[in-house]
Protein backbone atom coordinates (compact mmCIF):
# COMPACT_ATOMS: atom_id res chain seq x y z
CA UNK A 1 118.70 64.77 66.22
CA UNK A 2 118.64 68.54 65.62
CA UNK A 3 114.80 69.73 66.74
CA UNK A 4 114.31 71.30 63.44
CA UNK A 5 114.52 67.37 62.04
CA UNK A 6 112.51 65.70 64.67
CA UNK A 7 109.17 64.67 62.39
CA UNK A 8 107.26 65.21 65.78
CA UNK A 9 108.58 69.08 65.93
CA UNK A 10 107.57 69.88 62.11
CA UNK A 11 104.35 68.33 62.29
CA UNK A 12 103.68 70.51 65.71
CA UNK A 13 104.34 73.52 63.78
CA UNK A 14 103.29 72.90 60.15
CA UNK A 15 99.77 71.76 60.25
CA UNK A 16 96.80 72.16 62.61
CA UNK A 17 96.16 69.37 64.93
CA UNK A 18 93.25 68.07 66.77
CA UNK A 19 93.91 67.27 70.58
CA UNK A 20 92.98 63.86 71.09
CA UNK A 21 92.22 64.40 74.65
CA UNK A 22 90.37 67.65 75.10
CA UNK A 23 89.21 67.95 71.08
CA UNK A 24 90.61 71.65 70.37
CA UNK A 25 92.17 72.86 67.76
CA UNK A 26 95.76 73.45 67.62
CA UNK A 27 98.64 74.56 65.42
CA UNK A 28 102.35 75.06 67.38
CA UNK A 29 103.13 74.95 70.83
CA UNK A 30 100.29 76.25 73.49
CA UNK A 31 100.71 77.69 77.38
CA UNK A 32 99.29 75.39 80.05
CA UNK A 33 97.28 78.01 82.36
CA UNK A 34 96.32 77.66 85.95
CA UNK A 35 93.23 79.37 86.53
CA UNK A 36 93.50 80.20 90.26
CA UNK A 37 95.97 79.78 93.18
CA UNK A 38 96.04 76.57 94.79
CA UNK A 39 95.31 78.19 98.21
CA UNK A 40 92.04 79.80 96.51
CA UNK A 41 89.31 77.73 98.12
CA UNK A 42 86.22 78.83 96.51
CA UNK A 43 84.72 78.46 92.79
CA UNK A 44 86.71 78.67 89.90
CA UNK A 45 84.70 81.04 88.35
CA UNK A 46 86.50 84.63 87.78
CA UNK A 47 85.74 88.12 88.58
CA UNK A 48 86.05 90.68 86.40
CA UNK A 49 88.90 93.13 87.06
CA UNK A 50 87.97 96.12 87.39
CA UNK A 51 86.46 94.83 90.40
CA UNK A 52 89.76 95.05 91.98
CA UNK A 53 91.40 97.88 89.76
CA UNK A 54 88.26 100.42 90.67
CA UNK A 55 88.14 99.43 94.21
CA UNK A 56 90.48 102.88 95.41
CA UNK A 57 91.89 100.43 97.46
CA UNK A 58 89.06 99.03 99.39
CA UNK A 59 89.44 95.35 98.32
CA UNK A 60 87.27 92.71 99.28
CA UNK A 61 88.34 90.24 101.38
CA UNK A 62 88.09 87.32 98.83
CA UNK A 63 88.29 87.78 94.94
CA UNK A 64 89.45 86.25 92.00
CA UNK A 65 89.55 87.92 89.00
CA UNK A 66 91.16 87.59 85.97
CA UNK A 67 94.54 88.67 87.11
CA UNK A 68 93.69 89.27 90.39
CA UNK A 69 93.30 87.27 93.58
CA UNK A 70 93.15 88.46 97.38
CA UNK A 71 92.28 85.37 100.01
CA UNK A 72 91.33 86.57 103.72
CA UNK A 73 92.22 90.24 102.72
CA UNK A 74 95.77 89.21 103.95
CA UNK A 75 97.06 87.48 100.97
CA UNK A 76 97.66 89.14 97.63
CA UNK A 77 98.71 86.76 94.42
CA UNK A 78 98.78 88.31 91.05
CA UNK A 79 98.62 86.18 87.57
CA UNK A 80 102.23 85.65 85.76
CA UNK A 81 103.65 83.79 83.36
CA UNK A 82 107.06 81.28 84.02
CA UNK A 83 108.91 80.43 80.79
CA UNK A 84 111.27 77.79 80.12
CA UNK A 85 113.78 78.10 77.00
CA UNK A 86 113.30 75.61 74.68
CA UNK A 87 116.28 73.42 74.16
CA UNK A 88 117.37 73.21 70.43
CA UNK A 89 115.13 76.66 70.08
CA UNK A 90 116.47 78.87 72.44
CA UNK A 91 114.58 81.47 70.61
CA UNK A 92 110.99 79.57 71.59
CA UNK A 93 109.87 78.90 75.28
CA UNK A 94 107.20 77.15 76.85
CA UNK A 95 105.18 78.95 79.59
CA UNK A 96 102.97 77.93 82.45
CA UNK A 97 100.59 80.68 83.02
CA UNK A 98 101.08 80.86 86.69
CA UNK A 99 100.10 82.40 90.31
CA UNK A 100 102.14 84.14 92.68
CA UNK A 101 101.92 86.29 96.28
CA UNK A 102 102.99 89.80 96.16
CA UNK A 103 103.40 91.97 99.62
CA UNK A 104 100.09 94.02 100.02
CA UNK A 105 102.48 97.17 98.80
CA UNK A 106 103.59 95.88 95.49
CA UNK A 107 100.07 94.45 94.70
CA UNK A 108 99.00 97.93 95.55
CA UNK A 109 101.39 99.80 93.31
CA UNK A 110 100.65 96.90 90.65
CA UNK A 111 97.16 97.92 90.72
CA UNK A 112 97.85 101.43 90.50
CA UNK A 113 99.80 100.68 87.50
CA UNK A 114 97.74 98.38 85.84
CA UNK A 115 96.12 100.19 83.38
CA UNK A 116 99.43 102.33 82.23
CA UNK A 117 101.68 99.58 80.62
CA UNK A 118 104.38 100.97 81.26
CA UNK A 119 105.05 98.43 84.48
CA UNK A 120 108.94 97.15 82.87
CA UNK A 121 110.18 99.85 85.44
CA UNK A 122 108.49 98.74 88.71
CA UNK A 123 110.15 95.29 90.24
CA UNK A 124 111.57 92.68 90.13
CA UNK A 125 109.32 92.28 93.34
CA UNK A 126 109.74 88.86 95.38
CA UNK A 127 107.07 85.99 95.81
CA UNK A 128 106.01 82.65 96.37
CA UNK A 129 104.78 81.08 94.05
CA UNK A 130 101.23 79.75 94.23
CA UNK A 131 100.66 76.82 92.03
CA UNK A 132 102.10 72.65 92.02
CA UNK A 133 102.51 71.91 88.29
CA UNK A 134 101.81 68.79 87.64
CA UNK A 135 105.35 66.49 86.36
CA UNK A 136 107.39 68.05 89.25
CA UNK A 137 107.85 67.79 92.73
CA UNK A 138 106.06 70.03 94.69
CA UNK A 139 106.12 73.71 93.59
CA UNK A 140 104.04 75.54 95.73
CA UNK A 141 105.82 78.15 97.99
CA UNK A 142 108.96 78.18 95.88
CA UNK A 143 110.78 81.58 96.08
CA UNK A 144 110.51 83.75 92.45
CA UNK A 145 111.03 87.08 91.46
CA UNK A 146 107.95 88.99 90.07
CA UNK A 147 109.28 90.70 87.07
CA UNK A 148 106.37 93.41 85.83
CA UNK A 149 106.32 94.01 81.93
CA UNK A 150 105.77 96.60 79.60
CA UNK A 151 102.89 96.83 77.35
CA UNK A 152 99.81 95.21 79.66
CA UNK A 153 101.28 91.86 79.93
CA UNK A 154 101.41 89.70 82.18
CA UNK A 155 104.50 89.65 85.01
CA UNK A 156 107.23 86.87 84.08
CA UNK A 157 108.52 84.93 87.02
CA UNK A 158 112.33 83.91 87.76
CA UNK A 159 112.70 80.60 90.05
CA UNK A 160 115.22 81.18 92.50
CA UNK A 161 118.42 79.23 90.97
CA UNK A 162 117.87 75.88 93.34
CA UNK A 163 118.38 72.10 92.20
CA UNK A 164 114.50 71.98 91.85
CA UNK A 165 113.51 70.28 88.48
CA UNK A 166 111.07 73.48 87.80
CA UNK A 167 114.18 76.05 88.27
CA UNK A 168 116.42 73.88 86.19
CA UNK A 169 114.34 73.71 83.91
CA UNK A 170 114.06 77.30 83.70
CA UNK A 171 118.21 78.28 83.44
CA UNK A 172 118.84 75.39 81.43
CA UNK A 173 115.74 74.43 79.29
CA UNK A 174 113.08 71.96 78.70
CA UNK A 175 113.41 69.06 75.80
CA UNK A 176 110.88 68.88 73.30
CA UNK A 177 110.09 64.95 75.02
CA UNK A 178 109.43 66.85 78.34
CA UNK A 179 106.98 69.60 77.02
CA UNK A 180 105.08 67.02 75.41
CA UNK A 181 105.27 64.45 78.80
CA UNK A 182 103.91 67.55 80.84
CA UNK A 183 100.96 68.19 78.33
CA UNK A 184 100.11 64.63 78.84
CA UNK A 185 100.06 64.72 82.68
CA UNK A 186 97.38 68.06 82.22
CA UNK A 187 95.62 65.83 80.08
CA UNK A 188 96.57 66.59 76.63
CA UNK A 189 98.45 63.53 75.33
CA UNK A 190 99.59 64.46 71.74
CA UNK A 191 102.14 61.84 70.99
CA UNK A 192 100.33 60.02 69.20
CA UNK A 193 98.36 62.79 67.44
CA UNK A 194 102.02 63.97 65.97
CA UNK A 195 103.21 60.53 65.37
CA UNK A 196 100.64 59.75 62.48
C-alpha cells in the first residue's frame, strides 16, 4: 500500500490528535528530542546560551545550555539534528534532535559563528555522537559528520555508512510502521490513537 493510502498516514496528517500517552496536542509527524548528552551527569535543567556564546572563550567547566554542552572543560558536544528519509515520502523525514562531540576548535569556531547564520560554509566537522536512541542497538559513540547550516539552525548529522540499524536507516529510510514503533518505545504510543 502506497503511504498516501495508508488510513493511519492521512489521519496523522489531516486532523489534530491527542497523544494518548503524554496528552499533547498533535497534528503530522513530530521530532523526538534528547535534551542532554548521555555522558552529561548533572540536572537536566538548561542554561541559557549566551552563557557560553558571551563567555570570549572562557567556558566553564560544566554547562548545558540550550545548544551547548561542555563536561570537565575537556569535552565539547553541540545540539544537532539526524534525519531519516521517509520511505514512500522521500520528500518528508523524521528527525531525532540529537547530541554530538566536536574538537575544542570547531566548537570554538561554532561559537564564534553562532550568531551569524551563515554556518553552511564551515564543516562537515567529525564527531561522536552522544545519545542511545531508544529501538536500536547501542548508538552512543557512533562516528557522524557535523554538517553546520545556514540560517541559525541547528547542525544535521551524517552516520558513517556502517550496517548499524540507525545508519541504514538514514541512506535508505525509515517505514511509516517504524516511526510509529520508535514513538512508542519514547513513550508516545499512537497506534491506536490513529486507528479509531
Amino acid at each position: 500500500m502506497h503511504l498516501d493510502q495508508d488510513p493511519r498516514w492521512l489521519r496523522l496528517h489531516n486532523r489534530k490528535w491527542k497523544c494518548p500517552c503524554c496528552g499533547a496536542k498533535h497534528a503530522g509527524l513530530f521530532d523526538l528530542a534528547c535534551s542532554r548528552p548521555d555522558l552529561w551527569p548533572r540536572s537536566k535543567e538548561a542554561r541559557p546560551n549566551w552563557e557560553v556564546l558571551y563567555s570570549n572563550r572562557t567556558f566553564p567547566d560544566n554547562i548545558l545550555t540550550e545548544d551547548f554542552c561542555i563536561l570537565d572543560g575537556e569535552h565539547f558536544f553541540v545540539r544537532c539534528l539526524l534525519k531519516l528519509p521517509i520511505v514512500g515520502k522521500p520528500d518528508l523525514s523524521f528527525g531525532h534532535g540529537i547530541w554530538s562531540t566536536l574538537s575544542r576548535a570547531n566548537f570554538e569556531l561554532y561559537v564564534d559563528t553562532f550568531d551569524d547564520g551563515k554556518q553552511d560554509r564551515l564543516g562537515p566537522w567529525f564527531g561522536w555522537f552522544s545519545n542511545k536512541l531508544k529501538g536500536y542497538p547501542d548508538t552512543l559513540h557512533l562516528k557522524c559528520q557535523v554538517w553546520p547550516q545556514a540560517g541559525r539552525e541547528r547542525p544535521l548529522v551524517e552516520l558513517e555508512p556502517t550496517q548499524h540499524p540507525l545508519a541504514v536507516e538514514q541512506r535508505e529510510g525509515i517505514t511509516f510502521d517504524r516511526i510509529l514503533e520508535i514513538y512508542a518505545l519514547n513513550g508516545h504510543d499512537l497506534r491506536a490513537a490513529l486507528s479509531d
